[in-house]
Protein backbone atom coordinates (compact mmCIF):
# COMPACT_ATOMS: atom_id res chain seq x y z
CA UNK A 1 94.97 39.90 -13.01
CA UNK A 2 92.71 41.67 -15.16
CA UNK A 3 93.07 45.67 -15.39
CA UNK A 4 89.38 46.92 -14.33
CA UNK A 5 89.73 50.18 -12.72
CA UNK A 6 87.09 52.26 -11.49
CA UNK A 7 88.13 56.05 -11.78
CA UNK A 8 89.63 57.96 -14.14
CA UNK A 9 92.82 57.22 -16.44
CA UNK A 10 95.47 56.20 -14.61
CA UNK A 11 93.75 54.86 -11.36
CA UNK A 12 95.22 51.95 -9.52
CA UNK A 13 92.97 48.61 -10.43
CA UNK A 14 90.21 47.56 -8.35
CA UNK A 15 91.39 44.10 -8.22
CA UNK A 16 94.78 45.32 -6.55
CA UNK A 17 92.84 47.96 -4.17
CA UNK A 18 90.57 44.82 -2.91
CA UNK A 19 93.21 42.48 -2.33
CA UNK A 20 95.53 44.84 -0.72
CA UNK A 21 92.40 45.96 1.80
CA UNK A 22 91.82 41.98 2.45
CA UNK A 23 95.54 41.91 3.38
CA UNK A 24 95.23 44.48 5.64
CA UNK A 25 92.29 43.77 7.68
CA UNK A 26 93.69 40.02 7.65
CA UNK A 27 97.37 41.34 9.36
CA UNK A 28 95.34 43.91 11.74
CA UNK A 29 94.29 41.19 14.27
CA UNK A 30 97.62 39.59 14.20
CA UNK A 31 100.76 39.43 16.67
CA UNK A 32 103.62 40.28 15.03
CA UNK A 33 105.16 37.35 14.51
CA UNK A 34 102.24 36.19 12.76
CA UNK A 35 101.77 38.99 10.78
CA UNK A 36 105.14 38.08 9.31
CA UNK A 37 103.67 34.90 8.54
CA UNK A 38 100.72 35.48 6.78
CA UNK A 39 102.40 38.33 4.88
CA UNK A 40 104.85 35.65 3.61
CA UNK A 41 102.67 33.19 2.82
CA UNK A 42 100.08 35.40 1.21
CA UNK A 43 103.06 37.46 -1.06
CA UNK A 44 104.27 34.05 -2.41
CA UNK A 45 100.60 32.77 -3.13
CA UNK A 46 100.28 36.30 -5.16
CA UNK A 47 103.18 35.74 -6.45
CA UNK A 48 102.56 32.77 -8.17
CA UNK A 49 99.15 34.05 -9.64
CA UNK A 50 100.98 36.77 -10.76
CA UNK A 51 99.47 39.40 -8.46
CA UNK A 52 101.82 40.66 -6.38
CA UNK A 53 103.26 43.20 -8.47
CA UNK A 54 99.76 45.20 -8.32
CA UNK A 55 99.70 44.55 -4.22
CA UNK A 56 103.17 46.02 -4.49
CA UNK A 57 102.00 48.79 -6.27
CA UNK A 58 98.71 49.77 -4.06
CA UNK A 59 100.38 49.27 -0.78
CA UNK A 60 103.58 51.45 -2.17
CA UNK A 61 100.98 54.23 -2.75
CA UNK A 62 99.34 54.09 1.05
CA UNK A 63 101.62 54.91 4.46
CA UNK A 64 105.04 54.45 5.65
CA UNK A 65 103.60 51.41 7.07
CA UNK A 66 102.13 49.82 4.07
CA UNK A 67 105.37 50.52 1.86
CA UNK A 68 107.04 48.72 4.95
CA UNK A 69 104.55 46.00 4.62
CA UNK A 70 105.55 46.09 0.37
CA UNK A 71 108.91 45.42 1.15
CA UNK A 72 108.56 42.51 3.12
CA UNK A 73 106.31 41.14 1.01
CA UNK A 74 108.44 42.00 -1.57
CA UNK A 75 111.02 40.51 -0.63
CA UNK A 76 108.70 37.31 0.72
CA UNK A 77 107.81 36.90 -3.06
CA UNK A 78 111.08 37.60 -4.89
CA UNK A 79 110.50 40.72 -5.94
CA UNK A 80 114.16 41.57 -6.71
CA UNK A 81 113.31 44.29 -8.89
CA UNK A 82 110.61 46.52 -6.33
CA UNK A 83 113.39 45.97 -4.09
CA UNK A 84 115.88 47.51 -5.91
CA UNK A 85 113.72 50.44 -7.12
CA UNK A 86 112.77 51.27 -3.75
CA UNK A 87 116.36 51.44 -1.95
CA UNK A 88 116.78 55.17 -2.48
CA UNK A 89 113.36 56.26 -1.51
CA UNK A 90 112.62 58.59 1.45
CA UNK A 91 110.31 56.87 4.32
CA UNK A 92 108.73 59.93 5.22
C-alpha cells in the first residue's frame, strides 16, 4: 500500500481512509450474520495484500463501533499483534 496522504504530517493515508469507507458502506446493508462474513472474508483478502494493518489503523481511529469492527477483523486476518495492543483499551 503506498503512503499518499492528503493533509498535513501525520494524517492517516488516503488509500486506508477509502478502503475502510468501502468496507463500511459494503457491511451497512448487511444482516448480521453476513456482516460477519464479508468482514472475514474482506480482512483476510487485505491481509494478504498487506493492507489490513492501515484498515486496522483508520477504523481504530473512528467509533466504538468501528474499533469493534477492527477487532474482528483483526482477529479474521491474524492480527495477533492489534489484538494484543488493544486488550487494555477503554471502549468508551
Amino acid at each position: 500500500m503506498s503512503r499518499i496522504t492528503d493533509g498535513p504530517a501525520g494524517a492517516r493515508p488516503a488509500p486506508a481512509r477509502d478502503a475502510t469507507d468501502r468496507l463500511l458502506v459494503e457491511l451497512a446493508p448487511l444482516p448480521h450474520a453476513g456482516r460477519l462474513r464479508h468482514l472475514a472474508r474482506t480482512a483476510h483478502a487485505l491481509a494478504a495484500d498487506g493492507e489490513l494493518p492501515a484498515v486496522l489503523a483508520e477504523l481504530a481511529v473512528r467509533g466504538r463501533y468501528e474499533r469493534r469492527l477492527a477487532a474482528l477483523a483483526a482477529l479474521a486476518g491474524r492480527q495477533t499483534g492489534y489484538l494484543a495492543a488493544r486488550l487494555a483499551d477503554p471502549d468508551d
